[in-house]
N, C-alpha and C. Protein backbone atom coordinates (compact mmCIF):
# COMPACT_ATOMS: atom_id res chain seq x y z
N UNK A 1 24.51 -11.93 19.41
CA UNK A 1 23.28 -11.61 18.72
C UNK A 1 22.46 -12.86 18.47
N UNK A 2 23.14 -14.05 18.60
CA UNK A 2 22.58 -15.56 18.24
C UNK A 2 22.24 -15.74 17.10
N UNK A 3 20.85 -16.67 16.48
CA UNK A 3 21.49 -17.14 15.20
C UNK A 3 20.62 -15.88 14.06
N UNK A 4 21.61 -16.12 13.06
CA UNK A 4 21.14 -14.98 11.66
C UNK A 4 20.18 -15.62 10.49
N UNK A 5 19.51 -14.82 9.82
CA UNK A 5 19.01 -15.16 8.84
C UNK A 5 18.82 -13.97 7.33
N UNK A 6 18.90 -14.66 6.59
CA UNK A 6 19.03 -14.11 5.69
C UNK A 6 17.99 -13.33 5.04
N UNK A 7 17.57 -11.94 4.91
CA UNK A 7 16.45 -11.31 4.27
C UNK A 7 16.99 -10.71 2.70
N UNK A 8 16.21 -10.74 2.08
CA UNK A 8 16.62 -10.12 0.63
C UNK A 8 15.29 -8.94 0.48
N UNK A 9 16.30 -7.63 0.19
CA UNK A 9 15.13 -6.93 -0.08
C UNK A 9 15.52 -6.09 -1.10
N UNK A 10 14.62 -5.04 -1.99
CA UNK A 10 14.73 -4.32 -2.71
C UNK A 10 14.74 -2.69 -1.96
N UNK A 11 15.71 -2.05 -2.36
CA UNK A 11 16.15 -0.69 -2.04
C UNK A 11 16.28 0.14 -3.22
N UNK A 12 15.27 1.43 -3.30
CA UNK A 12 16.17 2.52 -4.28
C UNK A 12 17.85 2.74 -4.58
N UNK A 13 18.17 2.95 -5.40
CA UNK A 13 19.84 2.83 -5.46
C UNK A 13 20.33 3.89 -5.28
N UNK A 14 19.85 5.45 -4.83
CA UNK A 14 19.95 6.00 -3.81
C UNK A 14 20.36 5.78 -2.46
N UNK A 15 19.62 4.79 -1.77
CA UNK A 15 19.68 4.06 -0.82
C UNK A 15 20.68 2.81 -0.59
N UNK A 16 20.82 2.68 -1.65
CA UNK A 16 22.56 1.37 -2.02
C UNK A 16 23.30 1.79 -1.80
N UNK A 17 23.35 3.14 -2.65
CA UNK A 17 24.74 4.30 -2.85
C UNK A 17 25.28 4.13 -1.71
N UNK A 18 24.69 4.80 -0.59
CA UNK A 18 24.50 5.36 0.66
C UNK A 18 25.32 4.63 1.27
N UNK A 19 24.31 3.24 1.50
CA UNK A 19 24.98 2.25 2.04
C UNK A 19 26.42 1.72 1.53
N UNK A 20 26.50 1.26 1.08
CA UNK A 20 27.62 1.37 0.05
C UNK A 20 29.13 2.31 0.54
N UNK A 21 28.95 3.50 0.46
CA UNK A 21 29.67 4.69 0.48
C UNK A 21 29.99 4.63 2.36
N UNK A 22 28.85 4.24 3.19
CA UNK A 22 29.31 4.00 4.50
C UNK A 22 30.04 3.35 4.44
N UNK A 23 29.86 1.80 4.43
CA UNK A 23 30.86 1.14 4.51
C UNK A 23 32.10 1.05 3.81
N UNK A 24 32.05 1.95 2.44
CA UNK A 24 33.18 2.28 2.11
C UNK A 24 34.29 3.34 3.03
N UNK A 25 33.58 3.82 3.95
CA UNK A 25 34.29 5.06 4.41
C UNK A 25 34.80 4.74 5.87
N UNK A 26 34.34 3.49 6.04
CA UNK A 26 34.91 2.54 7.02
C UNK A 26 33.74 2.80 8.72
N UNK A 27 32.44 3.90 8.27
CA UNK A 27 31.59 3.86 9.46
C UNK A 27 31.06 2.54 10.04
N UNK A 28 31.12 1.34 9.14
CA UNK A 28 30.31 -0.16 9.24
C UNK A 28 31.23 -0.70 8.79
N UNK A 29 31.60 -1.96 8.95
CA UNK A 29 32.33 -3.27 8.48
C UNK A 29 31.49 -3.92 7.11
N UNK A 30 30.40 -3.98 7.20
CA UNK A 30 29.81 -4.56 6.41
C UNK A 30 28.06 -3.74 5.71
N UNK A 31 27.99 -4.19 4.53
CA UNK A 31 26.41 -3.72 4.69
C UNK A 31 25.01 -4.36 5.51
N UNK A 32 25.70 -5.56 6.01
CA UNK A 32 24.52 -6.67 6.91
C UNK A 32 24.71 -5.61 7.86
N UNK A 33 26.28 -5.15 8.59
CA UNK A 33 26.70 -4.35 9.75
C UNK A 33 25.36 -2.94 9.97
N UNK A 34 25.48 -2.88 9.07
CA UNK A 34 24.74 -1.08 8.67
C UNK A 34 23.78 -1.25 8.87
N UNK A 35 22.95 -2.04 8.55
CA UNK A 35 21.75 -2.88 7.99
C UNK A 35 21.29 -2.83 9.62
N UNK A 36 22.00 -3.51 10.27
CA UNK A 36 21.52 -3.95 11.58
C UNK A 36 21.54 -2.70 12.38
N UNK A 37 22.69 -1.98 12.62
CA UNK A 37 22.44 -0.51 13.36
C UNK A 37 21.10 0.38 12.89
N UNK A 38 21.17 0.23 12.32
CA UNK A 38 19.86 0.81 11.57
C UNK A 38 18.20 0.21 12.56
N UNK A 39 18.20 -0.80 12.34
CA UNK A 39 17.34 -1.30 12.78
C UNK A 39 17.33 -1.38 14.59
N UNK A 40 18.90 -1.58 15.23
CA UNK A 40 18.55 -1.52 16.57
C UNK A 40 18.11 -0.26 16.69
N UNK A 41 18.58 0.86 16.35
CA UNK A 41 18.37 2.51 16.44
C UNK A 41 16.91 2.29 16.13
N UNK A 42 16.60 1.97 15.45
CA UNK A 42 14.72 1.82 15.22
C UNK A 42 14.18 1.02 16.27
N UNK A 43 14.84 0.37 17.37
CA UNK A 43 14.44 -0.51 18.13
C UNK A 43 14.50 0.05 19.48
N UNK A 44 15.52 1.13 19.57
CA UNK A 44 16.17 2.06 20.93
C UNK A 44 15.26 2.67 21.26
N UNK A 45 13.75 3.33 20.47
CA UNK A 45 12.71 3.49 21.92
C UNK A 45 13.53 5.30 22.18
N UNK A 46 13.65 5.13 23.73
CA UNK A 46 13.77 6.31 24.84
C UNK A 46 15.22 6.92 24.53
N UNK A 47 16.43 6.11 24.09
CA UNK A 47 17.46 6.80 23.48
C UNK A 47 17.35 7.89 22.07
N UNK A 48 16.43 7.77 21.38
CA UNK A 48 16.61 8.41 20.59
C UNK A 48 16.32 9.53 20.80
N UNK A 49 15.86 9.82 22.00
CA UNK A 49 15.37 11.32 22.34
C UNK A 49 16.38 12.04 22.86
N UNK A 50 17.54 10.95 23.80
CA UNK A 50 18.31 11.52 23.92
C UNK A 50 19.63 12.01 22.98
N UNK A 51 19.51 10.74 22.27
CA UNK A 51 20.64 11.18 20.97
C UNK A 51 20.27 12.87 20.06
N UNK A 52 18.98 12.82 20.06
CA UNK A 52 18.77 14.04 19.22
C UNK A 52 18.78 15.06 19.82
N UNK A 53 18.32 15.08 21.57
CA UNK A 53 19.20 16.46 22.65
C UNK A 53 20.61 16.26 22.27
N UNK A 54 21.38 15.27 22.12
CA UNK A 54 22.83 15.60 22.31
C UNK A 54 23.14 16.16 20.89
N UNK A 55 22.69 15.78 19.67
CA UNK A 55 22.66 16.44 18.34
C UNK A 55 22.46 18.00 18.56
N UNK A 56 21.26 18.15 18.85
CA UNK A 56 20.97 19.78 18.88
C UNK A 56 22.03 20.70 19.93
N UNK A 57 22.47 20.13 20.64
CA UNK A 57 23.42 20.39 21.72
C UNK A 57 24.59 21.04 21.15
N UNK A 58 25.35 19.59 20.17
CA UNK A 58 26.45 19.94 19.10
C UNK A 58 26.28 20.87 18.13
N UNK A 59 24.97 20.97 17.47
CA UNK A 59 24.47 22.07 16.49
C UNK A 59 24.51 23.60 17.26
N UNK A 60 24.07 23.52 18.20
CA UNK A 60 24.16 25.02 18.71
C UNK A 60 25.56 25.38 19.13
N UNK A 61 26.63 24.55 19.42
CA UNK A 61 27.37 24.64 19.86
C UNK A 61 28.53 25.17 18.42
N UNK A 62 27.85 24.45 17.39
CA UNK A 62 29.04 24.96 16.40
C UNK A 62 28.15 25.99 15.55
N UNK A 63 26.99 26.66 15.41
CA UNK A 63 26.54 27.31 15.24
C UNK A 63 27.45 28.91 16.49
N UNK A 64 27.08 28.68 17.45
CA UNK A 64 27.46 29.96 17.94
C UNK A 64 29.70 30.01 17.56
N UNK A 65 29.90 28.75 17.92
CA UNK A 65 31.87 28.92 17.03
C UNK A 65 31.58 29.56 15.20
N UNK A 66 30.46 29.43 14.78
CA UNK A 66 30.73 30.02 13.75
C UNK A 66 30.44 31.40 13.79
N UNK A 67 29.43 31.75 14.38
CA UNK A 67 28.93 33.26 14.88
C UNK A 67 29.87 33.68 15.72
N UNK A 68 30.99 33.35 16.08
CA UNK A 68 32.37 33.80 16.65
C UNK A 68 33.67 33.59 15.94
N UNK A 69 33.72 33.60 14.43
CA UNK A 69 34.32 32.69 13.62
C UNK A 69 35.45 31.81 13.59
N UNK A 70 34.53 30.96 14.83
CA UNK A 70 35.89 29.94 14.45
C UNK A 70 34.91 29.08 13.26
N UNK A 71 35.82 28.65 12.55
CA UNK A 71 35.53 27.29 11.74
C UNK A 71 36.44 25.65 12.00
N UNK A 72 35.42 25.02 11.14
CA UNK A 72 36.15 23.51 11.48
C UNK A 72 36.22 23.20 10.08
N UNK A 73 37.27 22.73 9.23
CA UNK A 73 37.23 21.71 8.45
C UNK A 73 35.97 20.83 7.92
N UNK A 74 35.20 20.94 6.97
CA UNK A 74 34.39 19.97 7.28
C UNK A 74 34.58 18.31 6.53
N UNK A 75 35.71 17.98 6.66
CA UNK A 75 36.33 16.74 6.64
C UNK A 75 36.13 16.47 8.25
N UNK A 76 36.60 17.10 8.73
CA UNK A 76 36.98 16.84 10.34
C UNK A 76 35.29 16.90 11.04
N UNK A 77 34.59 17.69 10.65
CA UNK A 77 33.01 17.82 11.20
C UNK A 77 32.20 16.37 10.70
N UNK A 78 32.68 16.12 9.37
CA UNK A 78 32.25 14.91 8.97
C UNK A 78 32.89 13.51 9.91
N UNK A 79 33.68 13.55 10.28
CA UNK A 79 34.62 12.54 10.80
C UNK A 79 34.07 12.22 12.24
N UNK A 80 33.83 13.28 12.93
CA UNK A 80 33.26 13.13 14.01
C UNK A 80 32.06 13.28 14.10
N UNK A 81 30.94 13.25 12.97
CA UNK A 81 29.70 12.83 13.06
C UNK A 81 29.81 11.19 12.74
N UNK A 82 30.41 10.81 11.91
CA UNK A 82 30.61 9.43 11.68
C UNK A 82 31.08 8.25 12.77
N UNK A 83 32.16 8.87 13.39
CA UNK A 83 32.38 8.50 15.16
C UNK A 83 31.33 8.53 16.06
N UNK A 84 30.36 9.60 15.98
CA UNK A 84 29.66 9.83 16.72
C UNK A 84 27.84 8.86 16.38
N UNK A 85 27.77 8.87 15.11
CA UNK A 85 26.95 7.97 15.01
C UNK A 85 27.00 6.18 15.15
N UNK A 86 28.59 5.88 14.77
CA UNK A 86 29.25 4.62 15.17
C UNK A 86 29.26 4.31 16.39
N UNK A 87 29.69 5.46 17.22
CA UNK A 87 29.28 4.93 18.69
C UNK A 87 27.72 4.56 18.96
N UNK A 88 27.16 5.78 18.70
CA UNK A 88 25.71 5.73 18.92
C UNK A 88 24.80 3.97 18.44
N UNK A 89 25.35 3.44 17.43
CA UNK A 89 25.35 2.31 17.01
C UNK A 89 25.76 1.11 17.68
N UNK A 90 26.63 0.79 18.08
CA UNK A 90 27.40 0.26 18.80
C UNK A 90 26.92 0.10 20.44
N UNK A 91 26.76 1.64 20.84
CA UNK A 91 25.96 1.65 21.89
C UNK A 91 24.34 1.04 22.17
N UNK A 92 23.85 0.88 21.19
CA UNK A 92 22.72 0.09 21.23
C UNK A 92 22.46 -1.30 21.07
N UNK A 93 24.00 -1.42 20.18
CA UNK A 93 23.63 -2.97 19.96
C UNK A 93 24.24 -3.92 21.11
């Protein structure tokens, strides 16, 4: 990434929480970590169009398992949105 610098900013604590609670839940290493996915994803342009086809993709997909009732855990639905946005992260940077 080469060299870093330090920004200080003010955030609603809403917005701390958040952050906070990610990296508590082990989606980011750090809040600089979070901080930065955030911003390449704001930087990704033409992927994000595709990330949000592959979102709606997964939504219809567990929409019709529920209209057939299967269900999922939603520990486990949470878990693999969190994987799935970590990659998505990762993949950009």
């Amino acid at each position: 990434m080469g060299t870093t610098e330090r920004v200080v900013v003010d955030l609603p604590s809403e917005l701390v929480a958040s952050l906070r609670e990610a990296v508590r839940r082990g989606d980011f290493g750090s809040e600089g970590e979070a901080l930065s996915a955030i911003l390449r994803a704001l930087q990704g342009g033409g992927d994000v169009d595709e990330d949000i086809e592959a979102l709606r993709t997964r939504v219809a997909e567990g929409m019709a398992e529920a209209d057939a009732g299967e269900f999922v855990e939603a520990d486990a639905v949470h878990a693999d949105l969190r994987a799935l946005i970590k990659a998505t992260a990762e993949r950009r940077g």
